[in-house]
Protein backbone atom coordinates (compact mmCIF):
# COMPACT_ATOMS: atom_id res chain seq x y z
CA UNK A 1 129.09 39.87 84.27
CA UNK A 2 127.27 43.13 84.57
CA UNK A 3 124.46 41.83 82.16
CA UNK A 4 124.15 38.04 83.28
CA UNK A 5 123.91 39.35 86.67
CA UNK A 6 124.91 35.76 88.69
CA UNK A 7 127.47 33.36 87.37
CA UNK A 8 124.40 30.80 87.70
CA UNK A 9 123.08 32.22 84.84
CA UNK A 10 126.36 31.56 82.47
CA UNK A 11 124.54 27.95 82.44
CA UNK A 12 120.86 28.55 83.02
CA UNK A 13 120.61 31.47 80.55
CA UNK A 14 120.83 31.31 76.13
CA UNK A 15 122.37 35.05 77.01
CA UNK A 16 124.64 33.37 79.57
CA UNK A 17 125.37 30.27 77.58
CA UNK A 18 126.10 32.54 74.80
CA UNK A 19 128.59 34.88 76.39
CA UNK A 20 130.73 31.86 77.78
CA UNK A 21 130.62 30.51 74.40
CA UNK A 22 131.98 34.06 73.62
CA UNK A 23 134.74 34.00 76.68
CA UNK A 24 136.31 30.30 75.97
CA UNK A 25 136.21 31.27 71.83
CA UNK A 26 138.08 34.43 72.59
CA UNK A 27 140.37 33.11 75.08
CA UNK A 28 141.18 30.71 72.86
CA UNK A 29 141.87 33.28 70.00
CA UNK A 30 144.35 35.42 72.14
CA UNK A 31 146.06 31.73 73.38
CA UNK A 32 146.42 31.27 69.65
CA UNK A 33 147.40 34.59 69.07
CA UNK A 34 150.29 34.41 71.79
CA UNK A 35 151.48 31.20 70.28
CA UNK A 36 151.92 32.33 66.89
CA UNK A 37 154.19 35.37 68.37
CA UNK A 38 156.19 33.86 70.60
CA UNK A 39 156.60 30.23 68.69
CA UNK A 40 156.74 30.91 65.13
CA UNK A 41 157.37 34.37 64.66
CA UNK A 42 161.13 33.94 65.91
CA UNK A 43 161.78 31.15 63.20
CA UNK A 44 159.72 32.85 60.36
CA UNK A 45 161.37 31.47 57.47
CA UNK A 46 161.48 28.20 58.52
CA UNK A 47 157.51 27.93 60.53
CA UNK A 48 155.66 30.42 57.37
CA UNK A 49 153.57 27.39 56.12
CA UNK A 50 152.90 25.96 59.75
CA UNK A 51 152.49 29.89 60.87
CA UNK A 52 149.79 30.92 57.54
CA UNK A 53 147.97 27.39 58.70
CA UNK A 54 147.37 29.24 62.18
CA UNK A 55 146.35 32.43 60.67
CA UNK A 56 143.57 30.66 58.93
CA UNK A 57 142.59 29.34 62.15
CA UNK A 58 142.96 32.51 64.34
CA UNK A 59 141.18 34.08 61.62
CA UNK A 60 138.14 31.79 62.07
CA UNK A 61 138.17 31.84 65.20
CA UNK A 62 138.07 35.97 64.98
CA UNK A 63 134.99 35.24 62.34
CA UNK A 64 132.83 33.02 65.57
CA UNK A 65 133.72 35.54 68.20
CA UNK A 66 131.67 37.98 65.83
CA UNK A 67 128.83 35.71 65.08
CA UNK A 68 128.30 34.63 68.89
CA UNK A 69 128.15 38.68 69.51
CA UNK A 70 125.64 38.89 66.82
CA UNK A 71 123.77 36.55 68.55
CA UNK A 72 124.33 37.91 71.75
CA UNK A 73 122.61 41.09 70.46
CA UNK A 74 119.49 39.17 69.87
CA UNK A 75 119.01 37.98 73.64
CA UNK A 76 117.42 39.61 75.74
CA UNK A 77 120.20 39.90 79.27
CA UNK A 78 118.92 37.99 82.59
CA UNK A 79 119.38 41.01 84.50
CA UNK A 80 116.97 42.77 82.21
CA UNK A 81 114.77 40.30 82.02
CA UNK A 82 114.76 40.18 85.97
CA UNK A 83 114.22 43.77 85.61
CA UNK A 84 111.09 43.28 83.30
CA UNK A 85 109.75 40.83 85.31
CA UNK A 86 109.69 42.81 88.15
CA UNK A 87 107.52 45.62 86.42
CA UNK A 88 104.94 43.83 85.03
């Protein structure tokens, strides 16, 4: 929140549109995360295909949370863009 600066700019901004992309992907990988603990970790023998299945997935997900952060590092923030603005 530091960077975008208003939580206008989570929709207005490509930094801000980025990050929440960011936010609901890795929310989504710890949900996934939580579910494969607490779901199919106490029946292991009987969930391992259905649990390997939503490795994959978490795994993926893992791999997307890295490439919106890549991308993320090619944006320029709002607040410094605010800030450049207001020096030229």
């Amino acid at each position: 929140m530091l960077l975008i600066g208003r939580v206008s700019a989570f929709f207005t901004t490509g930094y801000g549109e980025a990050a929440l992309v960011k936010l609901v992907l890795f929310g989504a990988l710890i949900a996934l995360a939580a579910r494969n603990r607490w779901r199919f970790m106490p029946v292991l023998p009987a969930s391992r295909a259905v649990l390997l299945r939503a490795i994959t997935i978490e795994s993926a997900l893992g791999l997307l949370v890295l490439l919106v952060a890549g991308v993320l590092m090619q944006l320029s923030p709002p607040v410094m863009a605010a800030m450049v603005g207001m020096a030229g």
